[in-house]
N, C-alpha and C. Protein backbone atom coordinates (compact mmCIF):
# COMPACT_ATOMS: atom_id res chain seq x y z
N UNK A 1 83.21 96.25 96.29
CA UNK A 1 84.34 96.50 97.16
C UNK A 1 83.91 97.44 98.27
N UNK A 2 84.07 97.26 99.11
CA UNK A 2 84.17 97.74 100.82
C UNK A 2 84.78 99.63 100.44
N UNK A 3 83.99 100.69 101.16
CA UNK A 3 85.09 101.51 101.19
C UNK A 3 85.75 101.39 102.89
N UNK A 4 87.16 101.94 102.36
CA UNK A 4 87.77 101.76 104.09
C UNK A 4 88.53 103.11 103.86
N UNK A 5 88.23 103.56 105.66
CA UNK A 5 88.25 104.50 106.32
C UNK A 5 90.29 104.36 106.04
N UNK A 6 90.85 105.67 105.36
CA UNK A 6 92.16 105.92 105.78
C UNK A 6 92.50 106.05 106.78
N UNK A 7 93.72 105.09 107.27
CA UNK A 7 94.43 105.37 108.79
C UNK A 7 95.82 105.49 108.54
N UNK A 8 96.62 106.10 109.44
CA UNK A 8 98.02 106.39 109.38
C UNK A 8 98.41 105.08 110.06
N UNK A 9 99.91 104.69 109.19
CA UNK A 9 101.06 103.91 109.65
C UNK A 9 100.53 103.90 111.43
N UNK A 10 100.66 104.57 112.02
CA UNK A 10 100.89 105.17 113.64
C UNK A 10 99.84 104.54 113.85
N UNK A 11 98.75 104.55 113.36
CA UNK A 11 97.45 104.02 113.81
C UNK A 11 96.96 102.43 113.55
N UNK A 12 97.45 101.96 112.41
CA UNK A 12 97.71 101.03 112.20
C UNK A 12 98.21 99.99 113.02
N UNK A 13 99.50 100.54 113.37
CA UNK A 13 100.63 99.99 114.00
C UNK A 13 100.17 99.90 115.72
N UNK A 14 99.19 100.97 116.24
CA UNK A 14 98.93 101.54 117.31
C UNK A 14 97.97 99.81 117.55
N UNK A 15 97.15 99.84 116.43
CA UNK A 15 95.54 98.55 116.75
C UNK A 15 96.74 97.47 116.93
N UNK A 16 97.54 97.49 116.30
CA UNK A 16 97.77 95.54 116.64
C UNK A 16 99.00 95.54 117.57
N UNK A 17 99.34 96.41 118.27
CA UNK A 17 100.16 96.96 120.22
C UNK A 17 99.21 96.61 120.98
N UNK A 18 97.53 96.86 120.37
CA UNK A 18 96.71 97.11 121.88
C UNK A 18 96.51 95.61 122.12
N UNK A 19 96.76 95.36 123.00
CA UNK A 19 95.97 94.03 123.70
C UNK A 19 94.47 93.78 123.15
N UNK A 20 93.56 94.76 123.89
CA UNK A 20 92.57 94.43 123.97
C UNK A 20 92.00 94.43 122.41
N UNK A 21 92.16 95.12 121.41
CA UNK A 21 92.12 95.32 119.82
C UNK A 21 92.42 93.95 119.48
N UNK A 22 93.30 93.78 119.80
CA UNK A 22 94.00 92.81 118.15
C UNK A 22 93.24 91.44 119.08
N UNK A 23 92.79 91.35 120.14
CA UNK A 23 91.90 90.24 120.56
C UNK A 23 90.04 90.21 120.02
N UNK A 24 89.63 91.26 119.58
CA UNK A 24 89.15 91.81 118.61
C UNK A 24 88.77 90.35 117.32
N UNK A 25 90.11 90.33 116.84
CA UNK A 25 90.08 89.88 115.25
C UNK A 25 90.46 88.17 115.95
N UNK A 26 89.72 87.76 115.17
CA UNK A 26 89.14 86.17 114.58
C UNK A 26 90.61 85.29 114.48
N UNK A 27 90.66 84.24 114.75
CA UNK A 27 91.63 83.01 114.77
C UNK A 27 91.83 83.20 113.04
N UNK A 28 91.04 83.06 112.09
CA UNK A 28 91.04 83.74 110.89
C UNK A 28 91.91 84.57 110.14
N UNK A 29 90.93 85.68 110.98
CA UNK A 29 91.64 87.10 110.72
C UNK A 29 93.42 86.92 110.85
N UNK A 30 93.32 86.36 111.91
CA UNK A 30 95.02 86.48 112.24
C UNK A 30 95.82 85.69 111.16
N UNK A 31 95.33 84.49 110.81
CA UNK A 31 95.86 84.03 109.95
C UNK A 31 96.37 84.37 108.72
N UNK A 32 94.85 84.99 108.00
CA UNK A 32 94.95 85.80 107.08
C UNK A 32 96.23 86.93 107.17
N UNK A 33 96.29 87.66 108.27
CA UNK A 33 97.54 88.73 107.98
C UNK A 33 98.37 88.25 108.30
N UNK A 34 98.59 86.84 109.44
CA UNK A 34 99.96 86.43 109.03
C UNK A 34 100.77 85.87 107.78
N UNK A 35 100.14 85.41 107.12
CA UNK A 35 100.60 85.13 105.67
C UNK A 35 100.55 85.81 104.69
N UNK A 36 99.88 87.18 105.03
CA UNK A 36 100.26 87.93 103.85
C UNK A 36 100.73 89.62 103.79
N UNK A 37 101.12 89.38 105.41
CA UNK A 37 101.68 90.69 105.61
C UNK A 37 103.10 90.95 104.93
N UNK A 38 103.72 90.17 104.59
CA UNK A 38 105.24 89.92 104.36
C UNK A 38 105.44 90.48 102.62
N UNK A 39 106.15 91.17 102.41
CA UNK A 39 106.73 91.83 100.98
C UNK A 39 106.53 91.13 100.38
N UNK A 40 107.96 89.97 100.19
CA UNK A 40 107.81 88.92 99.35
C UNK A 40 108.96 87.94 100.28
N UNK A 41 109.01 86.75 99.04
CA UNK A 41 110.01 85.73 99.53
C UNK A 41 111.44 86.18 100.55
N UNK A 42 112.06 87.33 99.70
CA UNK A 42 113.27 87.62 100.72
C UNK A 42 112.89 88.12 102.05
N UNK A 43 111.46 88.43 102.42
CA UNK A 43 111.42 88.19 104.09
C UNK A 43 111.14 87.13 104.95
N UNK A 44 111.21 85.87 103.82
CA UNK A 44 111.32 84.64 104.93
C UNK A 44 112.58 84.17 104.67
N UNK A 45 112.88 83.67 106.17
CA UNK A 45 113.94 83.13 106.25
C UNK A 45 114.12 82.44 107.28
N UNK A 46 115.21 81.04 107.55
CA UNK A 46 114.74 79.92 108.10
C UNK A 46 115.51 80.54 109.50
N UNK A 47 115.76 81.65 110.03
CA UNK A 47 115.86 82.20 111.06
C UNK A 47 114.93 82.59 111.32
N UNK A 48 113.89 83.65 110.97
CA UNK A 48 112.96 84.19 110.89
C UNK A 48 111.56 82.87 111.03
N UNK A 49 111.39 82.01 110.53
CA UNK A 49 110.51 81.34 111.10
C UNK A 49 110.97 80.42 112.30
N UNK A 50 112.58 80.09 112.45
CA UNK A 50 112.46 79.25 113.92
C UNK A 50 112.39 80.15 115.00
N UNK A 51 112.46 81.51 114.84
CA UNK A 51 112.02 82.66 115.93
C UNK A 51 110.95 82.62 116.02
N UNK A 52 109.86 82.51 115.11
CA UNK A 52 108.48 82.29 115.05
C UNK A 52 108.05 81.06 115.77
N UNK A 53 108.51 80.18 115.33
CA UNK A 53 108.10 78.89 115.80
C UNK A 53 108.97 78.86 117.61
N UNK A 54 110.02 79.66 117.99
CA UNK A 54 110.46 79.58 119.06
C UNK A 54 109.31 80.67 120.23
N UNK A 55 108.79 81.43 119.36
CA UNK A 55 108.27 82.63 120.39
C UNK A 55 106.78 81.84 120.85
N UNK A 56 106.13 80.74 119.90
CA UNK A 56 104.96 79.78 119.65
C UNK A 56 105.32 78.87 120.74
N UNK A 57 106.17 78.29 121.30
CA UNK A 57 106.78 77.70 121.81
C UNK A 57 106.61 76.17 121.00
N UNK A 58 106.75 76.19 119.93
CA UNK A 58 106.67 74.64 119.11
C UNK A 58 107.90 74.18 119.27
N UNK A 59 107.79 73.10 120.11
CA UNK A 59 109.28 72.56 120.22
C UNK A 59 109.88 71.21 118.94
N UNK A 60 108.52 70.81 118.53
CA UNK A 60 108.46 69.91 117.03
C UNK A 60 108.90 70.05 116.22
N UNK A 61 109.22 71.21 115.82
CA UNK A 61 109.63 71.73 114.34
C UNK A 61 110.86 72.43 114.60
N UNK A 62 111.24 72.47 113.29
CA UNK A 62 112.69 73.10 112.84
C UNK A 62 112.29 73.39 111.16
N UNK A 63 113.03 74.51 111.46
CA UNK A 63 112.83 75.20 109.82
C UNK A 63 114.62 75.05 109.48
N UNK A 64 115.16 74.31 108.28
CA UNK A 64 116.38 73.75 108.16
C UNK A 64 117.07 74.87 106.66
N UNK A 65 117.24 75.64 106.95
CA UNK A 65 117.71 76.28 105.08
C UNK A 65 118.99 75.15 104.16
N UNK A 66 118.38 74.98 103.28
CA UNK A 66 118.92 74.01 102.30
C UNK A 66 119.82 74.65 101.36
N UNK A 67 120.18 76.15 101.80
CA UNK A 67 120.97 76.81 100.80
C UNK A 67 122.81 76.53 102.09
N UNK A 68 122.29 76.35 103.19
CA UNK A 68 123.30 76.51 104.30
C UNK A 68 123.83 74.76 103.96
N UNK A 69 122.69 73.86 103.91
CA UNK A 69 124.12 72.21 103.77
C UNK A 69 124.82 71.99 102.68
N UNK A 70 124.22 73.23 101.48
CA UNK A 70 125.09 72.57 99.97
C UNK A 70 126.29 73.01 100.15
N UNK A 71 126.77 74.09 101.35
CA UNK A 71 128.14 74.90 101.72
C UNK A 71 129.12 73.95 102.04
């Protein structure tokens, strides 16, 4: 196992604001923390990814919640 250098929240938060940083990390890399930055299940939600998919500009997709048509 890797040792890694402690950084504060602030600093953390500071690398992936900077432009030029977070261009830095790998098509990969990004991937990797996009899928596993998230708590758990109750932070997805089918608002939350068509904002995702709206800010991407994917006009193909729709994320549909199946708990909203059994209503």
């Amino acid at each position: 196992m890797e040792k890694y250098q402690k950084i504060s929240r602030e600093d953390f938060m500071g690398f992936f604001r900077d432009t030029e940083k977070i261009n830095e990390l790998t098509v990969n890399d990004r991937i990797e923390i996009f899928r596993t930055i998230l708590v758990g299940n109750s932070d997805i939600t089918a608002d939350l990814l068509n904002e995702i998919l709206e800010d991407y500009c994917v006009s193909n997709l729709e994320v549909i919640d199946r708990n909203d048509e059994k209503k």
